[in-house]
PDB file of N, CA and C in Angstrom:
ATOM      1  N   UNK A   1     -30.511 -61.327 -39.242  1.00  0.00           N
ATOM      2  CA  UNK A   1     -31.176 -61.782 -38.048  1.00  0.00           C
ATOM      3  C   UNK A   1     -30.128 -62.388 -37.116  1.00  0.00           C
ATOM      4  N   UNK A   2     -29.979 -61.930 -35.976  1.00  0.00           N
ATOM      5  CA  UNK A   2     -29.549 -62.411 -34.657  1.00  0.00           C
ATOM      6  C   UNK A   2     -30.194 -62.982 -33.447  1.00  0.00           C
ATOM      7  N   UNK A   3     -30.023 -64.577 -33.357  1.00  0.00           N
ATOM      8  CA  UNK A   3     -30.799 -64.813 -32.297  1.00  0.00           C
ATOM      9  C   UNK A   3     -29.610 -65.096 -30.772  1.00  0.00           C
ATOM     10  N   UNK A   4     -30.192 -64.409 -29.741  1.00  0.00           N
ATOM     11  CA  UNK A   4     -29.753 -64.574 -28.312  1.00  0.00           C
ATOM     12  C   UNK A   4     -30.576 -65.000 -27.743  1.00  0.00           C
ATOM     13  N   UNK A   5     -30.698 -66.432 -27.357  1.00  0.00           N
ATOM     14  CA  UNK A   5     -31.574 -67.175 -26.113  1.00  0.00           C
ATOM     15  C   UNK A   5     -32.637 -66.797 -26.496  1.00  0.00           C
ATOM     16  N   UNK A   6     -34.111 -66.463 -25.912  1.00  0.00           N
ATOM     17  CA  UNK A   6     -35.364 -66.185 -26.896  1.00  0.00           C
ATOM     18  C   UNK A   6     -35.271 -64.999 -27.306  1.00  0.00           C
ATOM     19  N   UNK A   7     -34.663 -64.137 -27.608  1.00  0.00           N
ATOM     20  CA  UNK A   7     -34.779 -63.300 -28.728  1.00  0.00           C
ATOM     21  C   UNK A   7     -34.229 -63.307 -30.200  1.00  0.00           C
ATOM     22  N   UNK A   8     -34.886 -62.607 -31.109  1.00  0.00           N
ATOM     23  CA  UNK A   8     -34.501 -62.728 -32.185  1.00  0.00           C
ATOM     24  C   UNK A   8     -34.479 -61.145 -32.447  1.00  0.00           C
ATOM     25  N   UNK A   9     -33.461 -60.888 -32.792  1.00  0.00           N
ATOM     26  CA  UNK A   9     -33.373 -59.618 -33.123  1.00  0.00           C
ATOM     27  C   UNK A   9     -33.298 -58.870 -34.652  1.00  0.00           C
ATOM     28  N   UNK A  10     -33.631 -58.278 -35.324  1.00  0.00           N
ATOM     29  CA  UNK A  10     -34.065 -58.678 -36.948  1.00  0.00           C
ATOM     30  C   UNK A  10     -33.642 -56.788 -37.198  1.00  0.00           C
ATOM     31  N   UNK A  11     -32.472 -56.937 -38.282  1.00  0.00           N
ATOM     32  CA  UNK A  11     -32.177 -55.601 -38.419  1.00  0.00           C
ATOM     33  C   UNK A  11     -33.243 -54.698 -39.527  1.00  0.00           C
ATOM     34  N   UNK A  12     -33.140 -53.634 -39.338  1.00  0.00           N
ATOM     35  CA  UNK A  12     -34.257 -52.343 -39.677  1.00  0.00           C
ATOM     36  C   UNK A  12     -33.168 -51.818 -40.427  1.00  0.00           C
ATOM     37  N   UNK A  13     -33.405 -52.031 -42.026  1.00  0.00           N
ATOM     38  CA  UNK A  13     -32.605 -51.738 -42.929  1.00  0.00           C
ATOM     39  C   UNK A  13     -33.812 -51.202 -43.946  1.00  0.00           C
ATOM     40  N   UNK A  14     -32.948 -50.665 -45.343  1.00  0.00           N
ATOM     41  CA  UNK A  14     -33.582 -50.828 -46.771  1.00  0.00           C
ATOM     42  C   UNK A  14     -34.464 -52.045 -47.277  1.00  0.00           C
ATOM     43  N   UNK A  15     -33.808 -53.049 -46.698  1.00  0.00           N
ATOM     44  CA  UNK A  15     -34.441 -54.283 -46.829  1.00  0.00           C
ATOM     45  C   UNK A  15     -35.605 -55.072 -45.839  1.00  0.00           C
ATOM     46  N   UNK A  16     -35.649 -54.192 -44.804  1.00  0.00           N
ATOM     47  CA  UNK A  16     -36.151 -54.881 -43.910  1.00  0.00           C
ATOM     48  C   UNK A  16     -36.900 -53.986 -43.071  1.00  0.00           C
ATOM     49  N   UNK A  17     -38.190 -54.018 -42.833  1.00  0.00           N
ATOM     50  CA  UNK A  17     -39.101 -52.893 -42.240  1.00  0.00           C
ATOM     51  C   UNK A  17     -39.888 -53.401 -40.908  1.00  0.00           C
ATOM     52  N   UNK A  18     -40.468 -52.359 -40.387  1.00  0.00           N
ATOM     53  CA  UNK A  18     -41.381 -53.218 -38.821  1.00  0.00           C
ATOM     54  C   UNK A  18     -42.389 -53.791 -39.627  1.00  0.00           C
ATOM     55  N   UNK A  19     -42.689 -54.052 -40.767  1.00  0.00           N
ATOM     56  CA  UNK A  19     -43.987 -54.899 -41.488  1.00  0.00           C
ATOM     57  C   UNK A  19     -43.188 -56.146 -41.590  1.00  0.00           C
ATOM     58  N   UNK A  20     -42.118 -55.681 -41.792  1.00  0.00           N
ATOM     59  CA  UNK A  20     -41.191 -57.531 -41.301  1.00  0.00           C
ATOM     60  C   UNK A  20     -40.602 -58.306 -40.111  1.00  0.00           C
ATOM     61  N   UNK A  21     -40.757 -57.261 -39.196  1.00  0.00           N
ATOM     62  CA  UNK A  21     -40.482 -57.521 -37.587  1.00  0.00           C
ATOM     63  C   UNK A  21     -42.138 -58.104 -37.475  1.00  0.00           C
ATOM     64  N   UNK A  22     -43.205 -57.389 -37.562  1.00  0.00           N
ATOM     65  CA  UNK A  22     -44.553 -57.933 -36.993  1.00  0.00           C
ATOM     66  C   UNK A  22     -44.572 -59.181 -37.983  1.00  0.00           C
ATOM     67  N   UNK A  23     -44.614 -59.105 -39.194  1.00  0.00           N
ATOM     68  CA  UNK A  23     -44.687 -60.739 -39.876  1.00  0.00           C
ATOM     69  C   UNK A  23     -43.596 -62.167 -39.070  1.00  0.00           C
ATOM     70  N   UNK A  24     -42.618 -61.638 -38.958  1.00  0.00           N
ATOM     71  CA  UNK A  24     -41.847 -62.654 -38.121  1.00  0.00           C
ATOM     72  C   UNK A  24     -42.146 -62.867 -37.034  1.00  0.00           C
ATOM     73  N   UNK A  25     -42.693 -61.835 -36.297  1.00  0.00           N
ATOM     74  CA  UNK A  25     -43.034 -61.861 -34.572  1.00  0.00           C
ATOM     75  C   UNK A  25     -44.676 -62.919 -34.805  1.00  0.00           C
ATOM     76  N   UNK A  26     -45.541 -62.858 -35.733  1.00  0.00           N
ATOM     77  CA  UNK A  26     -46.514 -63.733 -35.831  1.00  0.00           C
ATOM     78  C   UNK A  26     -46.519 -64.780 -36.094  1.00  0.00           C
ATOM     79  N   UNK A  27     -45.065 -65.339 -36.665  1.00  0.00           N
ATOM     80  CA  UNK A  27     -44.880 -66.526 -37.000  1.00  0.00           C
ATOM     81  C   UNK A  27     -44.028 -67.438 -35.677  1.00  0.00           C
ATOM     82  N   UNK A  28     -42.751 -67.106 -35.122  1.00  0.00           N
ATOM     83  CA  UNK A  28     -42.289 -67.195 -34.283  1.00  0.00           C
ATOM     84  C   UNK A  28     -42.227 -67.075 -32.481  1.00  0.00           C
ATOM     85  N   UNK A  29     -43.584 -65.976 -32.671  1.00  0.00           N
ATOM     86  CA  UNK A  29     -43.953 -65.900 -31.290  1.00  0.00           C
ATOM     87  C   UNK A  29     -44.508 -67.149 -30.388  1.00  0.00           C
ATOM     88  N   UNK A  30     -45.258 -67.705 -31.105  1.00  0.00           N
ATOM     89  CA  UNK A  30     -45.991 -69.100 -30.275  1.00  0.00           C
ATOM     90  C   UNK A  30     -44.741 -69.937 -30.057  1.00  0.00           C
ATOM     91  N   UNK A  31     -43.717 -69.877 -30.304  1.00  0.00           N
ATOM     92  CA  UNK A  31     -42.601 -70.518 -30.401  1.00  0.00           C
ATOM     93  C   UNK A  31     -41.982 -70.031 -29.360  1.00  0.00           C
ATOM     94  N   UNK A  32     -41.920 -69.006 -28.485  1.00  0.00           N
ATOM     95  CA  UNK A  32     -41.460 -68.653 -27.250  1.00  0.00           C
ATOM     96  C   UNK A  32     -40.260 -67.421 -27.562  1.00  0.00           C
ATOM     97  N   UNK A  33     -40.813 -67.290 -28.829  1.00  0.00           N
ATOM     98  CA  UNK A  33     -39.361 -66.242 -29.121  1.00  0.00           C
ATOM     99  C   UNK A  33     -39.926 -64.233 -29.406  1.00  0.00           C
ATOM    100  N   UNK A  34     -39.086 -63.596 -28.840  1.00  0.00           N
ATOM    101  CA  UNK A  34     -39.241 -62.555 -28.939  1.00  0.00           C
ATOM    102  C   UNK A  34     -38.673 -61.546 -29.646  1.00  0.00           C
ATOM    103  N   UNK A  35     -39.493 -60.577 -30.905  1.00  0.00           N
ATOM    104  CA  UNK A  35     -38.774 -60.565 -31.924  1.00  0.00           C
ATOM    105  C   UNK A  35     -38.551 -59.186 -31.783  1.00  0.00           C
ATOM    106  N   UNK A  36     -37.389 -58.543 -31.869  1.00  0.00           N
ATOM    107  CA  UNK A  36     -36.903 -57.022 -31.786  1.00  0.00           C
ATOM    108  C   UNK A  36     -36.077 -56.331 -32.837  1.00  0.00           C
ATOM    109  N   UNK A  37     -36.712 -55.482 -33.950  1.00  0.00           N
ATOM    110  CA  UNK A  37     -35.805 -54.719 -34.761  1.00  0.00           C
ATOM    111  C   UNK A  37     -35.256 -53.847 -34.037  1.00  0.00           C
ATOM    112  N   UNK A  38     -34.099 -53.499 -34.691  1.00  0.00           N
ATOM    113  CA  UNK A  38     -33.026 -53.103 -34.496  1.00  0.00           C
ATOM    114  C   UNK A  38     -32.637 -52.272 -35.551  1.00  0.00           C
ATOM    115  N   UNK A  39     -32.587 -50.613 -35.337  1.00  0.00           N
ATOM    116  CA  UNK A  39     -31.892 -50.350 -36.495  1.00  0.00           C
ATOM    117  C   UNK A  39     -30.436 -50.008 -36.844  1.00  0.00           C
ATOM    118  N   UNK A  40     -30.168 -50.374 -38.408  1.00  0.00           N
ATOM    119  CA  UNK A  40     -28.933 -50.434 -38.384  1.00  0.00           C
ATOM    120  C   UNK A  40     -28.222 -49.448 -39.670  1.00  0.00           C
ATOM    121  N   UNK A  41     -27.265 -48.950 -39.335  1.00  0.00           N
ATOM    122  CA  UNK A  41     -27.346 -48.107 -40.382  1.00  0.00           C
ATOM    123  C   UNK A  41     -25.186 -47.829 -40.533  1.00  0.00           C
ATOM    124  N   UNK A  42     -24.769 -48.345 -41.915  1.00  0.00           N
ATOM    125  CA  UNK A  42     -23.344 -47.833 -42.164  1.00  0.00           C
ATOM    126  C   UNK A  42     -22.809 -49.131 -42.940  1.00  0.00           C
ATOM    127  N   UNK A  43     -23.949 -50.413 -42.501  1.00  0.00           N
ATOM    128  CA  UNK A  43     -24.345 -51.591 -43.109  1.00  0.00           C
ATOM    129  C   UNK A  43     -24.909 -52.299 -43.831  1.00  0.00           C
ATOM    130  N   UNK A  44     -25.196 -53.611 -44.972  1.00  0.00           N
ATOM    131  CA  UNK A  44     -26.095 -53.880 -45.165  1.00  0.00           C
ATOM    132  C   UNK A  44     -27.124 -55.111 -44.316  1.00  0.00           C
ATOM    133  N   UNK A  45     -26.218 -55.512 -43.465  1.00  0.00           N
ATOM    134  CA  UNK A  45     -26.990 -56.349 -42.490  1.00  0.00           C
ATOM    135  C   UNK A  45     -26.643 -56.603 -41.217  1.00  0.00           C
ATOM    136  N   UNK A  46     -27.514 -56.879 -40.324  1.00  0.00           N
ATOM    137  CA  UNK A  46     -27.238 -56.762 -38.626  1.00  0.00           C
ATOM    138  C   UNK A  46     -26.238 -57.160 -38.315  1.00  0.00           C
ATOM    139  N   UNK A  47     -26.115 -58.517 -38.834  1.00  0.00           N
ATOM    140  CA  UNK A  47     -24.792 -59.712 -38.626  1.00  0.00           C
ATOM    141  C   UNK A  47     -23.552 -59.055 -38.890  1.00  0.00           C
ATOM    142  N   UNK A  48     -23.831 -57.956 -39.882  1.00  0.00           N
ATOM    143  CA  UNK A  48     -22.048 -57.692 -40.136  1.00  0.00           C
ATOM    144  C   UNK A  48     -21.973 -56.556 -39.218  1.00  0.00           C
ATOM    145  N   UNK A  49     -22.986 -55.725 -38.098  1.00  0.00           N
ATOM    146  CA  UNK A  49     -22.966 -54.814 -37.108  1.00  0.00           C
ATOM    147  C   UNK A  49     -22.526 -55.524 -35.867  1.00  0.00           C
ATOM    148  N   UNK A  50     -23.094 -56.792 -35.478  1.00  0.00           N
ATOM    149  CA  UNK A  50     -23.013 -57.342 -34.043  1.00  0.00           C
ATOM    150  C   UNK A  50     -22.952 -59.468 -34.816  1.00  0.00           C
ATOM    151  N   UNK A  51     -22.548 -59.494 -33.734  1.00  0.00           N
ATOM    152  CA  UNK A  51     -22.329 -61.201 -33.840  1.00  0.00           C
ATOM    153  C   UNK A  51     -21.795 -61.536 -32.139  1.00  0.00           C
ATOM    154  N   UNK A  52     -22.505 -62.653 -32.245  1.00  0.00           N
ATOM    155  CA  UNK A  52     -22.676 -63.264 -30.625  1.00  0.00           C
ATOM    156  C   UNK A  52     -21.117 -64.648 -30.588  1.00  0.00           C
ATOM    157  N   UNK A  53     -20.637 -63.737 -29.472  1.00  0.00           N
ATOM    158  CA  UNK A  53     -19.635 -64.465 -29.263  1.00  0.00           C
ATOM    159  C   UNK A  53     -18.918 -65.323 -28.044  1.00  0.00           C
ATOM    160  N   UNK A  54     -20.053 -65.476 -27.263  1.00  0.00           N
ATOM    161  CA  UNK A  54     -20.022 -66.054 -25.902  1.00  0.00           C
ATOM    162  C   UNK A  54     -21.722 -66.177 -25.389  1.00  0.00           C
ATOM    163  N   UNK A  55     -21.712 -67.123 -24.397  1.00  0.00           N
ATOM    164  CA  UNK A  55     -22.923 -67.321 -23.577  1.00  0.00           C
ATOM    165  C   UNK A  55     -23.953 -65.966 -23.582  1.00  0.00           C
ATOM    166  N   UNK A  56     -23.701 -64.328 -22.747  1.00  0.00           N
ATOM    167  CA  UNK A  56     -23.866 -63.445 -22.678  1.00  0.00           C
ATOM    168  C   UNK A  56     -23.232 -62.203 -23.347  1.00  0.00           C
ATOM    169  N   UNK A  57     -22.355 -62.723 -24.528  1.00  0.00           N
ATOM    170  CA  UNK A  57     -21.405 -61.364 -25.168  1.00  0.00           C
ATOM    171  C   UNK A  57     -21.577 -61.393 -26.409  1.00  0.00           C
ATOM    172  N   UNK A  58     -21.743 -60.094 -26.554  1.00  0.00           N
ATOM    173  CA  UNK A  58     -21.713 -59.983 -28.241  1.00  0.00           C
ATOM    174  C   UNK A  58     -20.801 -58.969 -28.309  1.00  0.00           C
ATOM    175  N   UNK A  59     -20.476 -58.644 -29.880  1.00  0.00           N
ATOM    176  CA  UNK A  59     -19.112 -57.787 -30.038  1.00  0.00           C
ATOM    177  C   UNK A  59     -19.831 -57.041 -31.276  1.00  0.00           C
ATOM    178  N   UNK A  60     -19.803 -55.716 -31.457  1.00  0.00           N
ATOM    179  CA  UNK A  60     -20.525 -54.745 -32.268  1.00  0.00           C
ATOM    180  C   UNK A  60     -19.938 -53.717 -32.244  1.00  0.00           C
ATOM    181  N   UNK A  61     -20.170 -53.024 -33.711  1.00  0.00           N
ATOM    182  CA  UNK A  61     -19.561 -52.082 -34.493  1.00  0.00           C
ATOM    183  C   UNK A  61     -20.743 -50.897 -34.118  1.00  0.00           C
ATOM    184  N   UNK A  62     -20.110 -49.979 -33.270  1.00  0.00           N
ATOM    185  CA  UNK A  62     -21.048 -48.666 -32.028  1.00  0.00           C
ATOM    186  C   UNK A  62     -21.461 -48.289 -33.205  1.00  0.00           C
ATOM    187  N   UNK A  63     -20.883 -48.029 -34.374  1.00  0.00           N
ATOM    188  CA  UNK A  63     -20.818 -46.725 -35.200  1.00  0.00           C
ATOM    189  C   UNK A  63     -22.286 -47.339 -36.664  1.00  0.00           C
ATOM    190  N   UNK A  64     -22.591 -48.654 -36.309  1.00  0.00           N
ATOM    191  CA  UNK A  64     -23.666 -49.076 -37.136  1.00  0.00           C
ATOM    192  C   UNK A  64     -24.805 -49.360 -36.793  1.00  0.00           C
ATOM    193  N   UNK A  65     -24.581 -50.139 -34.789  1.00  0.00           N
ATOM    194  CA  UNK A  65     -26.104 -49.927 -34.262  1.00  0.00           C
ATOM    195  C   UNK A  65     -25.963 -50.106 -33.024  1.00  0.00           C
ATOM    196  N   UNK A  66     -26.760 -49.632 -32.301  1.00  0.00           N
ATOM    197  CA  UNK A  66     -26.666 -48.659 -30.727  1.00  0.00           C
ATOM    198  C   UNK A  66     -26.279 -50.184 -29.945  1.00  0.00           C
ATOM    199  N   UNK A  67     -25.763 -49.855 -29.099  1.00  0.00           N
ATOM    200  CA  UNK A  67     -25.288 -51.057 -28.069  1.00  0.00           C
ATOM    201  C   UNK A  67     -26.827 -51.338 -27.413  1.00  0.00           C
ATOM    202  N   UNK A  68     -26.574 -50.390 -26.615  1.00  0.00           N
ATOM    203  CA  UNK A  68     -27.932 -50.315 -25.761  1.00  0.00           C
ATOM    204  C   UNK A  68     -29.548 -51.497 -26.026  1.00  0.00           C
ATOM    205  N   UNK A  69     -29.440 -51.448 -27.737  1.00  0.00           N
ATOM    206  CA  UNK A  69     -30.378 -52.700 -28.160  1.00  0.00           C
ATOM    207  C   UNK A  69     -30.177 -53.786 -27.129  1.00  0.00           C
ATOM    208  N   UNK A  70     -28.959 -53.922 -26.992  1.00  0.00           N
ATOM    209  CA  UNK A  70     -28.322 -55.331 -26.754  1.00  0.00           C
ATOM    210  C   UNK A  70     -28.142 -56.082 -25.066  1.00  0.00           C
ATOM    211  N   UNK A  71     -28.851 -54.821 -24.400  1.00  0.00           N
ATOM    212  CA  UNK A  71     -28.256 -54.158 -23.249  1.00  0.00           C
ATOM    213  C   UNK A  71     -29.024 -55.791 -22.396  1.00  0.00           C
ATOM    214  N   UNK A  72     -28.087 -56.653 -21.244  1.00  0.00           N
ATOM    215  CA  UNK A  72     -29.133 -57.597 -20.453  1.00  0.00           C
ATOM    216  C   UNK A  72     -28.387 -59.003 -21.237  1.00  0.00           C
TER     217      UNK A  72
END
């Protein structure tokens, strides 16, 4: 899981399915946060694909999950 400002972005792995994006998005939503899987694939978790490294920047491995998620 990666959070940027209200999003939370929750990787779409073996381990991790949209039955676990909607369970988190029901828990966290009243909370102002917006929850977006992401899939990731060459990895076993999001964090070791992308990691937030400034105000607006993150730094990610193209070849495990699409930039474009990230895009804003």
């Amino acid at each position: 899981m990666l959070v940027l400002d209200d999003g939370v972005y929750l990787g779409l792995t073996e381990r991790t399915n949209a039955e676990g994006v909607a369970q988190l998005t029901t828990l966290i939503a009243p909370h102002g946060y917006q929850v977006r899987g992401v899939a990731v694939s060459g990895c076993l978790h999001l964090r070791l694909a992308v990691t937030r490294c400034g105000p607006r920047t993150v730094v990610l491995n193209a070849e495990w999950v699409r930039a474009a998620e990230f895009s804003g």
